[in-house]
PDB file of N, CA and C in Angstrom:
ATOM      1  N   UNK A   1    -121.662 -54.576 143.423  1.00  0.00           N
ATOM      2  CA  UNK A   1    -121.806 -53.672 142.305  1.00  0.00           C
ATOM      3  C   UNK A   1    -122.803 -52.571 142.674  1.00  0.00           C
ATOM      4  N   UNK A   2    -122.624 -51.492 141.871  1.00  0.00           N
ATOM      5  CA  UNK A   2    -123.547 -50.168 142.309  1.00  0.00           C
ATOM      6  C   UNK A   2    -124.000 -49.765 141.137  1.00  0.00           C
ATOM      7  N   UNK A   3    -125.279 -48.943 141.175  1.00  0.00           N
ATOM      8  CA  UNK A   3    -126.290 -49.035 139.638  1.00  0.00           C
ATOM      9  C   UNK A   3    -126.757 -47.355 140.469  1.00  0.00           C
ATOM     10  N   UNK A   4    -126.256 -46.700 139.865  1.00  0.00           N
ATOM     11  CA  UNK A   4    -127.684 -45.810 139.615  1.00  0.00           C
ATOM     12  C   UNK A   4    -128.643 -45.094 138.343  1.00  0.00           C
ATOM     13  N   UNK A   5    -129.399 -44.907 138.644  1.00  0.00           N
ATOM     14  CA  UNK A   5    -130.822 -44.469 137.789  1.00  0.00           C
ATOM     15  C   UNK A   5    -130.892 -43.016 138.396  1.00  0.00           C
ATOM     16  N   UNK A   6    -131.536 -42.346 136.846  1.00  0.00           N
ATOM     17  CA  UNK A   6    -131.905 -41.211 137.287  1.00  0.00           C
ATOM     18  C   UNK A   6    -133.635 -41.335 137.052  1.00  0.00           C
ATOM     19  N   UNK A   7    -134.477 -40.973 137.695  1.00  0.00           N
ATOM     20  CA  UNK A   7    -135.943 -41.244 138.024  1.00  0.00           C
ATOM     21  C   UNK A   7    -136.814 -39.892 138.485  1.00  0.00           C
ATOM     22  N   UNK A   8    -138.030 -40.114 137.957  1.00  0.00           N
ATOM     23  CA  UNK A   8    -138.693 -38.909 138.580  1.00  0.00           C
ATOM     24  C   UNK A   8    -139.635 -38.857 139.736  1.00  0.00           C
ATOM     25  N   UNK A   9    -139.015 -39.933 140.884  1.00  0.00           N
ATOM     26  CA  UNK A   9    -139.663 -39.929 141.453  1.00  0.00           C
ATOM     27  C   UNK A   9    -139.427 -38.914 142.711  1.00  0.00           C
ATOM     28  N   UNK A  10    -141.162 -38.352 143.106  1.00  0.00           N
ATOM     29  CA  UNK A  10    -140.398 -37.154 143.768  1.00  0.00           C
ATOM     30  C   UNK A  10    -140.885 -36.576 145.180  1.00  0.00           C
ATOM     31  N   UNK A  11    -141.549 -37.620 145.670  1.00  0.00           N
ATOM     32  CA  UNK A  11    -142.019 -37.551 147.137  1.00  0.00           C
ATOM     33  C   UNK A  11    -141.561 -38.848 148.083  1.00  0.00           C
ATOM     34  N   UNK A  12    -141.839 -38.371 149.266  1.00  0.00           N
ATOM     35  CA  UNK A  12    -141.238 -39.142 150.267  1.00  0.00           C
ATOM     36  C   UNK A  12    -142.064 -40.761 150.099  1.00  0.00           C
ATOM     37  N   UNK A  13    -142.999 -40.258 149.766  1.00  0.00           N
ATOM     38  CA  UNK A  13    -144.719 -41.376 149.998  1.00  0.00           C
ATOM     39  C   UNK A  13    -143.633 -42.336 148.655  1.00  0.00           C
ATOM     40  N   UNK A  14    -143.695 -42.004 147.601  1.00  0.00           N
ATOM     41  CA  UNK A  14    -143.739 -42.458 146.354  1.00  0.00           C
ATOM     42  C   UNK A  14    -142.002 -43.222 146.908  1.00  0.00           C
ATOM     43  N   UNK A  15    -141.057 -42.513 146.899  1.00  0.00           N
ATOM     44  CA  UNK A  15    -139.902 -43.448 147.590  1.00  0.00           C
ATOM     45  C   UNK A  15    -140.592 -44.716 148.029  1.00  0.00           C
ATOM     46  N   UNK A  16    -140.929 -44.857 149.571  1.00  0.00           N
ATOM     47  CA  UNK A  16    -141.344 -45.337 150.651  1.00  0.00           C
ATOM     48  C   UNK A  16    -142.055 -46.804 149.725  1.00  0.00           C
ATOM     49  N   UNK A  17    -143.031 -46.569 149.031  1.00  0.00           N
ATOM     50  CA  UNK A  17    -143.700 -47.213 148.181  1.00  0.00           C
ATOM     51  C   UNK A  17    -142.974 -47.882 146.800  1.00  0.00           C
ATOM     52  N   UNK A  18    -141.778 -47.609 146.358  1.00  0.00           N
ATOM     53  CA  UNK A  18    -140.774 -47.896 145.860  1.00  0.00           C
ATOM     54  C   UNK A  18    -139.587 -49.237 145.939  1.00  0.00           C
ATOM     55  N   UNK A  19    -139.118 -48.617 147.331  1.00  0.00           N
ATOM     56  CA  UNK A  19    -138.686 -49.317 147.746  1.00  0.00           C
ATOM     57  C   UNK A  19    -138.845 -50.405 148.295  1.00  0.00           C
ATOM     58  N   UNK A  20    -140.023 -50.769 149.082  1.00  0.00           N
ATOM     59  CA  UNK A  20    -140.615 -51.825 149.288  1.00  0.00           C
ATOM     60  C   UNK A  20    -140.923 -52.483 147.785  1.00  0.00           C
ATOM     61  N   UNK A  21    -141.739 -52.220 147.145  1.00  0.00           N
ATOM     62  CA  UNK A  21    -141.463 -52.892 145.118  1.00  0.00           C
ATOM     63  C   UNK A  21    -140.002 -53.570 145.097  1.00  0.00           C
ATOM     64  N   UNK A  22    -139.403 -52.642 145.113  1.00  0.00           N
ATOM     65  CA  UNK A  22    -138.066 -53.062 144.615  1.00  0.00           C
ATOM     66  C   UNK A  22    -137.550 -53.838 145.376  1.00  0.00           C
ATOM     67  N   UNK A  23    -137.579 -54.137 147.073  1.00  0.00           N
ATOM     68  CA  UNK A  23    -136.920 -55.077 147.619  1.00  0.00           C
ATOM     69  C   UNK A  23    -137.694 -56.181 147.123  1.00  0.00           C
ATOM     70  N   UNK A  24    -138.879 -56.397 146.794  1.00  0.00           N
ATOM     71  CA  UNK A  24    -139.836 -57.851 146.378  1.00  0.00           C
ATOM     72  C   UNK A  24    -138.523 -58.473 145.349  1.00  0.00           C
ATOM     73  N   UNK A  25    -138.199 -57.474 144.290  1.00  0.00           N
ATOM     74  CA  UNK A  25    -137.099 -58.315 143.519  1.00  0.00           C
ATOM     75  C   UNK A  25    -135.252 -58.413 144.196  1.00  0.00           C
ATOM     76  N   UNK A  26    -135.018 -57.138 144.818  1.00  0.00           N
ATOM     77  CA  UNK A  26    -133.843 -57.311 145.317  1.00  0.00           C
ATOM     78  C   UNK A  26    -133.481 -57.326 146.383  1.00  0.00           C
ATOM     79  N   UNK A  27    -134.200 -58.242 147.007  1.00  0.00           N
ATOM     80  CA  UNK A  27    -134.196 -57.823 148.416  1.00  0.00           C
ATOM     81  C   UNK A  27    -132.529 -58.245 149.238  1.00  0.00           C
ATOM     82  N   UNK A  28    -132.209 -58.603 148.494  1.00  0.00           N
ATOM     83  CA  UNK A  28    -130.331 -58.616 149.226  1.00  0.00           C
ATOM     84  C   UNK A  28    -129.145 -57.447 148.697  1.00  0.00           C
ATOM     85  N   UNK A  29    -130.383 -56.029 148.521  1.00  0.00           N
ATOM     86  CA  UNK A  29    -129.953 -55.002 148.138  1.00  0.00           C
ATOM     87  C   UNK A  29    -130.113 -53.925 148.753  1.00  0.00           C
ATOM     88  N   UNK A  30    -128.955 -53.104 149.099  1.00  0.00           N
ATOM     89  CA  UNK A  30    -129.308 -51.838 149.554  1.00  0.00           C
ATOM     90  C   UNK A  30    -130.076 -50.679 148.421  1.00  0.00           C
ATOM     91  N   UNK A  31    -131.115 -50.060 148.626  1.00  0.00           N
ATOM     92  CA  UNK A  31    -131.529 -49.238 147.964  1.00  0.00           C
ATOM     93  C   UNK A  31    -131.846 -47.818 148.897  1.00  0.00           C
ATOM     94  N   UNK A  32    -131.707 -46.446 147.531  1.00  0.00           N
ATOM     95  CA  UNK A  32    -131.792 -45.638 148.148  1.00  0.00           C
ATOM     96  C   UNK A  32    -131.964 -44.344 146.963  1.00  0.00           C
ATOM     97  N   UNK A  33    -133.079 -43.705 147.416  1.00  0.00           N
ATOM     98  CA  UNK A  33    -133.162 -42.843 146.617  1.00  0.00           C
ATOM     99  C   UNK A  33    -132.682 -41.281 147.090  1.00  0.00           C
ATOM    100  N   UNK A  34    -131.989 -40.438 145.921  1.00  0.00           N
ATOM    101  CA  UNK A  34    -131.776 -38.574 146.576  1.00  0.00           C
ATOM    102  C   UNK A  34    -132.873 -37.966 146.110  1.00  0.00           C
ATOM    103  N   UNK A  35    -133.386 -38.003 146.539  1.00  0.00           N
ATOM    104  CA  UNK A  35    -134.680 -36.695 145.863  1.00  0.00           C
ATOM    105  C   UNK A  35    -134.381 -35.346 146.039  1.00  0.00           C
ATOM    106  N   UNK A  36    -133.289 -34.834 146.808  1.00  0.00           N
ATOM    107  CA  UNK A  36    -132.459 -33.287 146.838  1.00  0.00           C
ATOM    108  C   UNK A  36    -131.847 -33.421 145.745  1.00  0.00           C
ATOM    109  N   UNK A  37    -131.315 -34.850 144.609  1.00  0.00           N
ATOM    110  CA  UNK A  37    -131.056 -34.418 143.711  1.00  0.00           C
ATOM    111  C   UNK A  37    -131.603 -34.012 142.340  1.00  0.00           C
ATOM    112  N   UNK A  38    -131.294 -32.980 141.560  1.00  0.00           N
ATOM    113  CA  UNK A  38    -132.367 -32.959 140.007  1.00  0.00           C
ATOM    114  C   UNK A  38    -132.565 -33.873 139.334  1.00  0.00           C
ATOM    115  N   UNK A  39    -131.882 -34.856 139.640  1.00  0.00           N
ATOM    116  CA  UNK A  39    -132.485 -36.255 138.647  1.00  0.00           C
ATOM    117  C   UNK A  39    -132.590 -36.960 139.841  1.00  0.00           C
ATOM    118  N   UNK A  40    -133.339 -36.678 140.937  1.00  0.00           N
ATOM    119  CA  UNK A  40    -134.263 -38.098 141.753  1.00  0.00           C
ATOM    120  C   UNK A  40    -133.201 -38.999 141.568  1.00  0.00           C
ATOM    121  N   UNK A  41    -132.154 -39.042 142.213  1.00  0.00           N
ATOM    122  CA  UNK A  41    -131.186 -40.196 141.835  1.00  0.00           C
ATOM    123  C   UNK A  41    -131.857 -41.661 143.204  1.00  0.00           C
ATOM    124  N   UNK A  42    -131.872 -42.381 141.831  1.00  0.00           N
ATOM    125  CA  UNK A  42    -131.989 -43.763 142.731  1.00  0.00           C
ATOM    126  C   UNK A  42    -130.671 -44.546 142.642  1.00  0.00           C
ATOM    127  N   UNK A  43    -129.685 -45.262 144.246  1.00  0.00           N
ATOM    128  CA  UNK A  43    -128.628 -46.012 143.919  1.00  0.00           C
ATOM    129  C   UNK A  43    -129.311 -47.474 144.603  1.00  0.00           C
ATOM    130  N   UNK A  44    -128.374 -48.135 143.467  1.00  0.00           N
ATOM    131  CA  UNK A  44    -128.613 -49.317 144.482  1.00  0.00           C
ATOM    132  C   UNK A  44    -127.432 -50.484 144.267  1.00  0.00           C
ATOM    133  N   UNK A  45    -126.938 -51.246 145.101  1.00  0.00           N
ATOM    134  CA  UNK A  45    -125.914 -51.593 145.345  1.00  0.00           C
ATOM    135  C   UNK A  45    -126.111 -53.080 146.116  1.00  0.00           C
ATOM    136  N   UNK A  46    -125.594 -54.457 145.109  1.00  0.00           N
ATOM    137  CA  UNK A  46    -125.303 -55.325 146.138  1.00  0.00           C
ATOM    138  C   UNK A  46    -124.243 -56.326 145.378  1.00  0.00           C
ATOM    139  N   UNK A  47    -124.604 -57.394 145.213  1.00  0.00           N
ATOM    140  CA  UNK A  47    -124.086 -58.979 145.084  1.00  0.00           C
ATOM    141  C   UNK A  47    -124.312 -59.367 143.512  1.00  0.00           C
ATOM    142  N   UNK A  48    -124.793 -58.450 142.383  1.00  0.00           N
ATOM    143  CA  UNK A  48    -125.116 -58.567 141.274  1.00  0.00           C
ATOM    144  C   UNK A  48    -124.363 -58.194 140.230  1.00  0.00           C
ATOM    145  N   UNK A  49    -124.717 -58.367 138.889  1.00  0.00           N
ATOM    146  CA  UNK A  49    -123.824 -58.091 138.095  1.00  0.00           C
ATOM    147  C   UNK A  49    -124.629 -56.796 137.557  1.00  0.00           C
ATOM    148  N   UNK A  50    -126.391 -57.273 137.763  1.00  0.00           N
ATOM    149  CA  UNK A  50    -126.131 -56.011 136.494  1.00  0.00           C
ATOM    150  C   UNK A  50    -127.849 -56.013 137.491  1.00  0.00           C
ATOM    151  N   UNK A  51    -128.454 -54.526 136.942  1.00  0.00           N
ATOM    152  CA  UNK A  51    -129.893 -54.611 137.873  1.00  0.00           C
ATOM    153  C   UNK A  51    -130.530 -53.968 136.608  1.00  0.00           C
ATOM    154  N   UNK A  52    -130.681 -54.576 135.317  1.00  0.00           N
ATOM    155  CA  UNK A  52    -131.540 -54.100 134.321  1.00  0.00           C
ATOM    156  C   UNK A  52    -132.796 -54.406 134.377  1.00  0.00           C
ATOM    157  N   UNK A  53    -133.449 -55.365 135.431  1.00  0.00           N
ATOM    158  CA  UNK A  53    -134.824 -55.265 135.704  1.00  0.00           C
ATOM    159  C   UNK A  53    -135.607 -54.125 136.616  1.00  0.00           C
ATOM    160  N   UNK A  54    -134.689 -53.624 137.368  1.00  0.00           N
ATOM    161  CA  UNK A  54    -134.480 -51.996 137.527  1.00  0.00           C
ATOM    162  C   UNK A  54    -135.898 -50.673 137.042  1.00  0.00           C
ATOM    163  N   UNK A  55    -135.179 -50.491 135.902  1.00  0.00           N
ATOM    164  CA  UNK A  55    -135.825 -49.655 134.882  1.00  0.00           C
ATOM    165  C   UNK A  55    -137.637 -50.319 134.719  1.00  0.00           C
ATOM    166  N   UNK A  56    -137.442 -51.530 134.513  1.00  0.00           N
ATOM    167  CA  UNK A  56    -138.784 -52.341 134.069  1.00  0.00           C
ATOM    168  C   UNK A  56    -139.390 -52.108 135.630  1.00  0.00           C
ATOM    169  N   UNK A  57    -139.136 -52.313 136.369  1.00  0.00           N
ATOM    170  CA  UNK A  57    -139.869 -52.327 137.581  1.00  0.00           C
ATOM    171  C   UNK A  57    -140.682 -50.891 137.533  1.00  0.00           C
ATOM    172  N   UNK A  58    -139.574 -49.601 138.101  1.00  0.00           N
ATOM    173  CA  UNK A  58    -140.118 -48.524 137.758  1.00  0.00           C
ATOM    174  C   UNK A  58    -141.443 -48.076 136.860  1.00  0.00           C
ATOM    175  N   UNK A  59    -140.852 -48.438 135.288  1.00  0.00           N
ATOM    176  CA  UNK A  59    -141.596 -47.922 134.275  1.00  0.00           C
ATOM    177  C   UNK A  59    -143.351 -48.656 134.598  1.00  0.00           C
ATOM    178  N   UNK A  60    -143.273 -49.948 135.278  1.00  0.00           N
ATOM    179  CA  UNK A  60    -144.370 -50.074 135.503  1.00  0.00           C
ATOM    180  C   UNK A  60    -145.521 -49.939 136.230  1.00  0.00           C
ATOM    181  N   UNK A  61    -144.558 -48.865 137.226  1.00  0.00           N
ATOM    182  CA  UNK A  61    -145.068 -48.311 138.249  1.00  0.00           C
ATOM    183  C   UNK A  61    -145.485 -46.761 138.068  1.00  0.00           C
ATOM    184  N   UNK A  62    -145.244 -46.397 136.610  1.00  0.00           N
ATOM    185  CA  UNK A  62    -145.454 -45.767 136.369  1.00  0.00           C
ATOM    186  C   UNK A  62    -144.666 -44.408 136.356  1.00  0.00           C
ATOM    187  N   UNK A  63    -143.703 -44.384 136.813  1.00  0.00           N
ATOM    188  CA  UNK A  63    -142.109 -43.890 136.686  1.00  0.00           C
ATOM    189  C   UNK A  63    -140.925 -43.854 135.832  1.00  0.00           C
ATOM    190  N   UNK A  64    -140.519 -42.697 135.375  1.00  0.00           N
ATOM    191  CA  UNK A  64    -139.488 -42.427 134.482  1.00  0.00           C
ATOM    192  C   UNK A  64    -138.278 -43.266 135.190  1.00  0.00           C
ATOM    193  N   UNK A  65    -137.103 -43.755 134.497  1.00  0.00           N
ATOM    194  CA  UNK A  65    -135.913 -44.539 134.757  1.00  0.00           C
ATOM    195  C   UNK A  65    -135.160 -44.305 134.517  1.00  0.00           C
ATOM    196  N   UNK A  66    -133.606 -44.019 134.234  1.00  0.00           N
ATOM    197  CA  UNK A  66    -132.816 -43.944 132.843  1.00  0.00           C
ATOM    198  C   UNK A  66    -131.552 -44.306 134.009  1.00  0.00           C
ATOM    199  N   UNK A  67    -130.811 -45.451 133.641  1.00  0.00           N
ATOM    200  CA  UNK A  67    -129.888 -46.014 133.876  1.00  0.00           C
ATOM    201  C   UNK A  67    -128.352 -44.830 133.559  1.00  0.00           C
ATOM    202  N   UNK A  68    -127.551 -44.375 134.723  1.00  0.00           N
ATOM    203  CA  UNK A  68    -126.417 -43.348 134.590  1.00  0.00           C
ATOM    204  C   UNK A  68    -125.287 -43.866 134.408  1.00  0.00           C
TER     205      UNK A  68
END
């Protein structure tokens, strides 16, 4: 399954730092953020049904989320 989020995250550092977070919970997931795109698109894609802990991760990192 494939999930993306639109996010404001918007440097390379802040990705980098992201993604490592996010593999702690999904780590049998490909993740990947566009930051060339206007909504910072984050995808992520694996073996799941649904990645609504997603958003919660983000927001507590202090990052906008919004599920597309």
């Amino acid at each position: 399954m494939v999930e993306v989020f639109k996010t404001n995250v918007s440097t390379v550092r802040q990705v980098e730092r992201m993604i490592k977070i996010l593999q702690l919970y999904f780590s049998d997931c490909h993740i990947n953020f566009y930051l060339e795109d206007r909504d910072r698109i984050l995808r992520m894609e694996g073996n799941r049904e649904n990645f609504d802990l997603t958003s919660n991760v983000l927001l507590q990192e202090g990052y906008l989320c919004e599920k597309l």
